[in-house]
N, C-alpha and C. Protein backbone atom coordinates (compact mmCIF):
# COMPACT_ATOMS: atom_id res chain seq x y z
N UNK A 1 -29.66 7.31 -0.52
CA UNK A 1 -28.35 7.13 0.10
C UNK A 1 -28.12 8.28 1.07
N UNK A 2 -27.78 8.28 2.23
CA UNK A 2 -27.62 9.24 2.97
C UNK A 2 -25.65 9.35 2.91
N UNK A 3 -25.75 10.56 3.70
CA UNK A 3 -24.37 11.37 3.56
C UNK A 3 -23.65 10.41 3.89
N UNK A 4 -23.58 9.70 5.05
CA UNK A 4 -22.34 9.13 5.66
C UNK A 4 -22.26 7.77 4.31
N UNK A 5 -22.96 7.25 3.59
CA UNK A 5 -22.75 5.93 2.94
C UNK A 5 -21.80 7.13 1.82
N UNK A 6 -22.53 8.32 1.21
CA UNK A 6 -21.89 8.86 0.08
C UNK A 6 -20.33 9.01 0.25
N UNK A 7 -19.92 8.91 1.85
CA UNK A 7 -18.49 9.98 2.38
C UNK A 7 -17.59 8.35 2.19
N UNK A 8 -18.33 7.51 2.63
CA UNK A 8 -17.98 6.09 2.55
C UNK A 8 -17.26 5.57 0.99
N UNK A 9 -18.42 5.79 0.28
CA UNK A 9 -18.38 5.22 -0.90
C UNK A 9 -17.19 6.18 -1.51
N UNK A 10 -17.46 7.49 -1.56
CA UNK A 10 -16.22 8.46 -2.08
C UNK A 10 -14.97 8.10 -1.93
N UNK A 11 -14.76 7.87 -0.17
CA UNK A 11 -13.37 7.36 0.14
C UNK A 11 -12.93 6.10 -0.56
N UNK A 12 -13.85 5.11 -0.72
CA UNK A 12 -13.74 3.74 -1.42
C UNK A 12 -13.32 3.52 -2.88
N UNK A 13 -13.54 4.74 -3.38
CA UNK A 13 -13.24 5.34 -4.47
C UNK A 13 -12.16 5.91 -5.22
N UNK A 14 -11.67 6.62 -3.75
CA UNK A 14 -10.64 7.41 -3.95
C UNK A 14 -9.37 6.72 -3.61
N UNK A 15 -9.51 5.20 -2.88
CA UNK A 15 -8.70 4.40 -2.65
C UNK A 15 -8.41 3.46 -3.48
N UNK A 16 -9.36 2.97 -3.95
CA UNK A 16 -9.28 2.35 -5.16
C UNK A 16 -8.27 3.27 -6.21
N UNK A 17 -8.53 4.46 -6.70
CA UNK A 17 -7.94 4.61 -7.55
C UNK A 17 -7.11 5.17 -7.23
N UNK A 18 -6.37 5.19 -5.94
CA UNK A 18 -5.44 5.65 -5.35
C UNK A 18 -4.40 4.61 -5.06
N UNK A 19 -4.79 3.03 -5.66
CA UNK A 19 -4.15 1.83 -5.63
C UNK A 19 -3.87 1.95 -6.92
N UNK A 20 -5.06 2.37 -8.13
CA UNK A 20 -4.42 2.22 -9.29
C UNK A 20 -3.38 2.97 -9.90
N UNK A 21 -3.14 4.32 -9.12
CA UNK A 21 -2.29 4.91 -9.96
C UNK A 21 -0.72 4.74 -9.31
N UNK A 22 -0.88 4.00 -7.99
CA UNK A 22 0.52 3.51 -7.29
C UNK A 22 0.84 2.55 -8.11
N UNK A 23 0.05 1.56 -8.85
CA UNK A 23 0.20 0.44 -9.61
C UNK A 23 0.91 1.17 -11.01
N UNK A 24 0.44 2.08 -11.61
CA UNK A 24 0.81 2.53 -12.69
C UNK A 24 1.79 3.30 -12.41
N UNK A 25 2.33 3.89 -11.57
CA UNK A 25 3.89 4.26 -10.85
C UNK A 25 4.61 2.93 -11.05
N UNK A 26 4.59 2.33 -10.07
CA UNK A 26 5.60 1.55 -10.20
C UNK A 26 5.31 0.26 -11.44
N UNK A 27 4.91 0.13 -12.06
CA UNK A 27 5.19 -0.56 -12.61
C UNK A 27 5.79 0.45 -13.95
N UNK A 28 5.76 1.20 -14.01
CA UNK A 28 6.52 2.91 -14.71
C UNK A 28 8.33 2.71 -14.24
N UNK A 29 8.45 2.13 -12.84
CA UNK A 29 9.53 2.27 -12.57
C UNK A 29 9.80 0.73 -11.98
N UNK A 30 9.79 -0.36 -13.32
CA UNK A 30 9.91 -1.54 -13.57
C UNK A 30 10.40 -2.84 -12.20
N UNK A 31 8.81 -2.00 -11.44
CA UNK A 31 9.07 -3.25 -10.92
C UNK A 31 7.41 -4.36 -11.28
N UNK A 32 7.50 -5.75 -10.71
CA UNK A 32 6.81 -6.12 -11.18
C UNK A 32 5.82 -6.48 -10.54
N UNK A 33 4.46 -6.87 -10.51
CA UNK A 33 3.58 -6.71 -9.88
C UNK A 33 3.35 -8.23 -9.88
N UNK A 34 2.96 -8.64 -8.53
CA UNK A 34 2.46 -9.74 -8.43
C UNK A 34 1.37 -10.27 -7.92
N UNK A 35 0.84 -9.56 -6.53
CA UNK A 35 -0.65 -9.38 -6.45
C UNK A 35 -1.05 -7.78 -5.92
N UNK A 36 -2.49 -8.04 -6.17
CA UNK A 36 -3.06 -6.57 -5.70
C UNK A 36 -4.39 -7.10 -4.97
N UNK A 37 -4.21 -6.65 -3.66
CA UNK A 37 -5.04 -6.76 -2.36
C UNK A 37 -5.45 -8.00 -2.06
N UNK A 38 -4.13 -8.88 -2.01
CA UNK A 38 -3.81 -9.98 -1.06
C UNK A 38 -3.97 -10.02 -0.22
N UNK A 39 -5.04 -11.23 0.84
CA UNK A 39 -5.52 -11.68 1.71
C UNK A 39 -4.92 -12.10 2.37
N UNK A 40 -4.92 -12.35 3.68
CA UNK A 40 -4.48 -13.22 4.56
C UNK A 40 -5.61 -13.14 5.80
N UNK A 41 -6.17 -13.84 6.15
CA UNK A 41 -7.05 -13.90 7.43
C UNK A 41 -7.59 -12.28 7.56
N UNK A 42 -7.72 -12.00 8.08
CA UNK A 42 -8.58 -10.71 8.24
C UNK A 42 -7.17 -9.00 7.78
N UNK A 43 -5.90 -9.46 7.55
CA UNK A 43 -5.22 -8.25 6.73
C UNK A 43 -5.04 -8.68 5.41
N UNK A 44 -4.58 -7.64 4.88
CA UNK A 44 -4.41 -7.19 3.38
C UNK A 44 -3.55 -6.46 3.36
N UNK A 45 -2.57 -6.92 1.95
CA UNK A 45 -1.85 -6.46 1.44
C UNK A 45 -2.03 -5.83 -0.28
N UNK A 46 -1.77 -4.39 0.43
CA UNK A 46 -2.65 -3.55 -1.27
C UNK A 46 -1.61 -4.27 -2.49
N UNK A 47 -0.02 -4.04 -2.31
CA UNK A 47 0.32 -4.49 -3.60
C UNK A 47 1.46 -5.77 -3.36
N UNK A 48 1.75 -6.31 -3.91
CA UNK A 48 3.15 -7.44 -3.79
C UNK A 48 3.61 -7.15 -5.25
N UNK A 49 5.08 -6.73 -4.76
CA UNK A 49 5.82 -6.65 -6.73
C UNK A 49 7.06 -7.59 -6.61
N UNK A 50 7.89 -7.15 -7.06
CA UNK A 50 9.10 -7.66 -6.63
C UNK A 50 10.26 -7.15 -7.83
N UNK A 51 11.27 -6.41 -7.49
CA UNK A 51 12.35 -6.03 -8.40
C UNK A 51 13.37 -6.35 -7.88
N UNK A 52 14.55 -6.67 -9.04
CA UNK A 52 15.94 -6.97 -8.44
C UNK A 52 15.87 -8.81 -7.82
N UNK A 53 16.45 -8.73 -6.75
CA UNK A 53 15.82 -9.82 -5.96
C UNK A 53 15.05 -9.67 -4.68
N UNK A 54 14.32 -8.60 -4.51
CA UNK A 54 13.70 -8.14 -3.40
C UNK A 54 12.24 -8.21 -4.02
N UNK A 55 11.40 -8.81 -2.52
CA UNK A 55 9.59 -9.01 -2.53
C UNK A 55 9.62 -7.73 -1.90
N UNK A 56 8.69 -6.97 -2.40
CA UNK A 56 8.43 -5.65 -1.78
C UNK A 56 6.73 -5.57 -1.76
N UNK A 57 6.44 -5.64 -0.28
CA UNK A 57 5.20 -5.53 0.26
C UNK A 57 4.73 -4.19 -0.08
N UNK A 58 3.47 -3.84 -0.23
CA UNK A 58 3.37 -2.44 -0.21
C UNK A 58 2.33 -1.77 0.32
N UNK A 59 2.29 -0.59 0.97
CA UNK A 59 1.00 -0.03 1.36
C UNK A 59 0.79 1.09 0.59
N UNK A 60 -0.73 1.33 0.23
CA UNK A 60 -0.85 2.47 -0.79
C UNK A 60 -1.74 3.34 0.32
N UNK A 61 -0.96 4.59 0.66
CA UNK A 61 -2.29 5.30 1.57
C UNK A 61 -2.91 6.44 0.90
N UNK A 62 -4.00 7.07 0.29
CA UNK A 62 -4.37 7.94 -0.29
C UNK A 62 -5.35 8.57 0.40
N UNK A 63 -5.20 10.30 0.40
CA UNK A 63 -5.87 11.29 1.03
C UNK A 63 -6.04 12.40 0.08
N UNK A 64 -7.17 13.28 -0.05
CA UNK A 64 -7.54 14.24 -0.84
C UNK A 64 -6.92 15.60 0.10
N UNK A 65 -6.00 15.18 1.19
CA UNK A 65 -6.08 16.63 1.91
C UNK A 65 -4.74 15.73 2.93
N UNK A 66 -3.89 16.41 3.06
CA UNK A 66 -2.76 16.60 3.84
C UNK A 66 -2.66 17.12 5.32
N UNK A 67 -4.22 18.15 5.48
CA UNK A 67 -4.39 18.78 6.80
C UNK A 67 -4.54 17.78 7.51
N UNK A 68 -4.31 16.84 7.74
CA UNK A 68 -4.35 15.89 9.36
C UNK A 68 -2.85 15.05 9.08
N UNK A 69 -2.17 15.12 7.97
CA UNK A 69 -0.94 14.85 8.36
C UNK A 69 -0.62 14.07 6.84
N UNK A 70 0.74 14.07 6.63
CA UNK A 70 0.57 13.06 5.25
C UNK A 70 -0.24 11.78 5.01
N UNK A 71 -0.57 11.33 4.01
CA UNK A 71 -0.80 10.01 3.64
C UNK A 71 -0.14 9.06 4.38
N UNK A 72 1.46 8.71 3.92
CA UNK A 72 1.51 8.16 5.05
C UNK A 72 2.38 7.50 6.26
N UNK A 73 1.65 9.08 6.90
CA UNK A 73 1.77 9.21 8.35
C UNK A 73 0.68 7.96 9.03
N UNK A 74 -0.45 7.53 8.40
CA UNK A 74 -1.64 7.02 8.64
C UNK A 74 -1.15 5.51 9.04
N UNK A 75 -0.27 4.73 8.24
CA UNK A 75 1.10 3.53 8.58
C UNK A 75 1.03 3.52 10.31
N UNK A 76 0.53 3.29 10.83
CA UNK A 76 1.04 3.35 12.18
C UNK A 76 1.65 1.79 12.79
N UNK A 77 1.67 1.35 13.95
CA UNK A 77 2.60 0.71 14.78
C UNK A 77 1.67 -0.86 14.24
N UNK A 78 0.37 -0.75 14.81
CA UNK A 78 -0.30 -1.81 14.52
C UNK A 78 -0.45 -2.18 12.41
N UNK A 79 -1.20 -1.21 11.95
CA UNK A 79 -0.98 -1.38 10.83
C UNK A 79 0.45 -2.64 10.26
N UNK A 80 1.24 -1.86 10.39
CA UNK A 80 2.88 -2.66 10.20
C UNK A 80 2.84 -3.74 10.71
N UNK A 81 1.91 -4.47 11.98
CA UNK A 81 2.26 -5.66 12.57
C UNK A 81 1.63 -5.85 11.47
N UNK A 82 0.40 -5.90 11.54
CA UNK A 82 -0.63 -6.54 10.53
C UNK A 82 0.12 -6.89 9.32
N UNK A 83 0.67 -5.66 8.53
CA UNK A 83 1.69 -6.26 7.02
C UNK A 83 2.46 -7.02 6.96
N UNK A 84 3.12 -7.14 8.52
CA UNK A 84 4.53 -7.74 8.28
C UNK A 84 3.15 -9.13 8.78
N UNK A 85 2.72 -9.73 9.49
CA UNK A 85 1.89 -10.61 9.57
C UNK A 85 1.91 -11.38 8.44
N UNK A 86 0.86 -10.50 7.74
CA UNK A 86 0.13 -10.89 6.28
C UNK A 86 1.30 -11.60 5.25
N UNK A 87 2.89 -10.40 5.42
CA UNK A 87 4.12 -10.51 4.83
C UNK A 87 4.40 -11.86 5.16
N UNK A 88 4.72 -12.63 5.77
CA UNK A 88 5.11 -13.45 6.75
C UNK A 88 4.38 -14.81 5.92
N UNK A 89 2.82 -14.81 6.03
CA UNK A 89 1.59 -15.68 5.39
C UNK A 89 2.21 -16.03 3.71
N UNK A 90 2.53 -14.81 2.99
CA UNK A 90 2.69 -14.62 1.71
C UNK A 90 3.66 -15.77 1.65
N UNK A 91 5.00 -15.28 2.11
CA UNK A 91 6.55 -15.50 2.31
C UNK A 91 6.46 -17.20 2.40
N UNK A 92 5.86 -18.02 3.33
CA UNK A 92 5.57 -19.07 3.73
C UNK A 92 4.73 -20.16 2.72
N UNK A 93 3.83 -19.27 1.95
CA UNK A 93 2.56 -19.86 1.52
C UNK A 93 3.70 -20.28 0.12
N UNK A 94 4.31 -19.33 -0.28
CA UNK A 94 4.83 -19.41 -1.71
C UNK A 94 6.55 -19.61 -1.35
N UNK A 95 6.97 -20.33 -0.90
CA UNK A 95 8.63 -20.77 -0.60
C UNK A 95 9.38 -19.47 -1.35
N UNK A 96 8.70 -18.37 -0.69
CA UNK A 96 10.09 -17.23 -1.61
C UNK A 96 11.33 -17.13 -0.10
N UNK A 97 12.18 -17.17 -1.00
CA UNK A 97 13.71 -16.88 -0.34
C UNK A 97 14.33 -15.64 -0.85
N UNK A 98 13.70 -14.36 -0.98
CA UNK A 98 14.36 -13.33 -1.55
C UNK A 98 14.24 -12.88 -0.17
N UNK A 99 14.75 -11.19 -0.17
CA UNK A 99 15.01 -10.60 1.24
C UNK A 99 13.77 -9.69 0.78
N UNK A 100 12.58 -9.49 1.71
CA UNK A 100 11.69 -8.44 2.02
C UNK A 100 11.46 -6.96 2.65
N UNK A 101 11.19 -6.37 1.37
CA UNK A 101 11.28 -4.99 2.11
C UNK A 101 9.83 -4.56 1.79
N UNK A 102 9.68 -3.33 2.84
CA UNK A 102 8.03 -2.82 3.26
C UNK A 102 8.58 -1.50 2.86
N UNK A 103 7.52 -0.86 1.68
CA UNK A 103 7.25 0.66 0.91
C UNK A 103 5.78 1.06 1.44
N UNK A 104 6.29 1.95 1.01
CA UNK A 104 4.72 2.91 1.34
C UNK A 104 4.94 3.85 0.05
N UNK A 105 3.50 3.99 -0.58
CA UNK A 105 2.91 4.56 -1.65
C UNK A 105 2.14 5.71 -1.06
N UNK A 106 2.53 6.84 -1.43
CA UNK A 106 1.91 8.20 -0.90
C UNK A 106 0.85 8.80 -1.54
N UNK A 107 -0.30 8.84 -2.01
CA UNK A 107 -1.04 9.04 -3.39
C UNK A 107 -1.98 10.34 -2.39
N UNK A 108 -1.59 11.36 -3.01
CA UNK A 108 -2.27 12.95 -2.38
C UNK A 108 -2.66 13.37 -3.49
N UNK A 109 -4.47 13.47 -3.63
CA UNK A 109 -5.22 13.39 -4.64
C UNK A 109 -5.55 15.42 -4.52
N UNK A 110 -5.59 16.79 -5.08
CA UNK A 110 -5.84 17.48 -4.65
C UNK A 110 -5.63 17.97 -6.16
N UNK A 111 -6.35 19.44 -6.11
CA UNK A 111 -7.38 19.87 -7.85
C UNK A 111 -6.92 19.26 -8.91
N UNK A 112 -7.55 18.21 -8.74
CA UNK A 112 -7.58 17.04 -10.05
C UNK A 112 -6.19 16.49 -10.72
N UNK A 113 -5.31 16.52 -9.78
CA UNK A 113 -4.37 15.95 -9.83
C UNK A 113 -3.83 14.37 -8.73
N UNK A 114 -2.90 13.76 -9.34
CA UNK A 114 -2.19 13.00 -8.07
C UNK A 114 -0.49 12.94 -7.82
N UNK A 115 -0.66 13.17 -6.72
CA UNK A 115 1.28 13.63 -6.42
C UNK A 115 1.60 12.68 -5.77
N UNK A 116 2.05 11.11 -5.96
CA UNK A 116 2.84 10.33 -5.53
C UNK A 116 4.39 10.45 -5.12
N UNK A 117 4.50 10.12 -3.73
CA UNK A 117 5.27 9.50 -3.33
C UNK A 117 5.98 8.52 -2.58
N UNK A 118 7.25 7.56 -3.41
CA UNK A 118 7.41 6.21 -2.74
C UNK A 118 8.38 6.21 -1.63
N UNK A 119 7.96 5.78 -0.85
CA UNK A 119 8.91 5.44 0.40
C UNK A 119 9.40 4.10 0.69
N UNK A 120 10.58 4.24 -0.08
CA UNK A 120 11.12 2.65 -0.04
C UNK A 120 11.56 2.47 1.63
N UNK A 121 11.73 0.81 1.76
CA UNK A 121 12.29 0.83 3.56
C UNK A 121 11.46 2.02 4.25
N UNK A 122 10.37 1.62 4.17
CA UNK A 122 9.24 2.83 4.75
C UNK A 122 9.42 2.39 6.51
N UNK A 123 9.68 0.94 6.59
CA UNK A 123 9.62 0.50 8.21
C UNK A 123 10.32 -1.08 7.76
N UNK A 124 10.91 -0.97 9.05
CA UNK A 124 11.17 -2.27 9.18
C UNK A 124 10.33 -3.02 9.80
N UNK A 125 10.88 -4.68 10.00
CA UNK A 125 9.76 -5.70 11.28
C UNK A 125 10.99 -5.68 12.14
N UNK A 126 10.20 -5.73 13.36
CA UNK A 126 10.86 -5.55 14.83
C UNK A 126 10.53 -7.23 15.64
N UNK A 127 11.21 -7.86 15.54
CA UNK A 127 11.34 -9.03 16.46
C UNK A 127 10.64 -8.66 17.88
């Protein structure tokens, strides 16, 4: 295996379980989980829960290091089309009529710890 597959696989790793422990957050703070890394045509959606009467889309971004900017800061303009997209696919596919909101899951992995944080109404969709 050369370096770049190992840096690959690490990150793949660290995302993964950087989904699981956003999963074990919130479902800690009762909301409920409905899928984890839901498809839609070429995006994905890491979590779908839903508490109260709100579907809450979610992005989980996880980084071992903060020096290039938070976790997530990484959310950018396109990203968000893509969710609210994917959001949109979900919403349609399954006749939900609740009101949708988009979180972001902060998972900053650093000496063997993880420091989550949730950013509810992380972004809105822009018409």
């Amino acid at each position: 295996m050369n370096l770049s597959s190992k840096n690959n696989e690490t990150e793949i790793n660290l995302g993964k379980t950087g989904e699981e422990q956003a999963r074990i957050y919130l479902q800690k703070n009762s909301y409920n989980i409905l899928e984890t890394n839901w498809r839609h045509k070429k995006y994905e959606i890491d979590i779908i829960a839903e508490t109260n009467d709100a579907l809450i889309i979610i992005e989980v971004k996880t980084r071992n290091s903060d020096a290039f900017g938070s976790p997530e800061s990484f959310v950018n303009n396109k990203k968000q089309k893509f969710l609210i997209s994917a959001a949109n696919a979900y919403v349609e596919k399954n006749n939900i009529l609740k009101e949708v909101r988009f979180d972001i899951v902060s998972v900053l992995y650093s000496n063997n710890n993880f420091t989550i944080e949730h950013l509810i109404d992380a972004f809105y969709p822009v018409v």
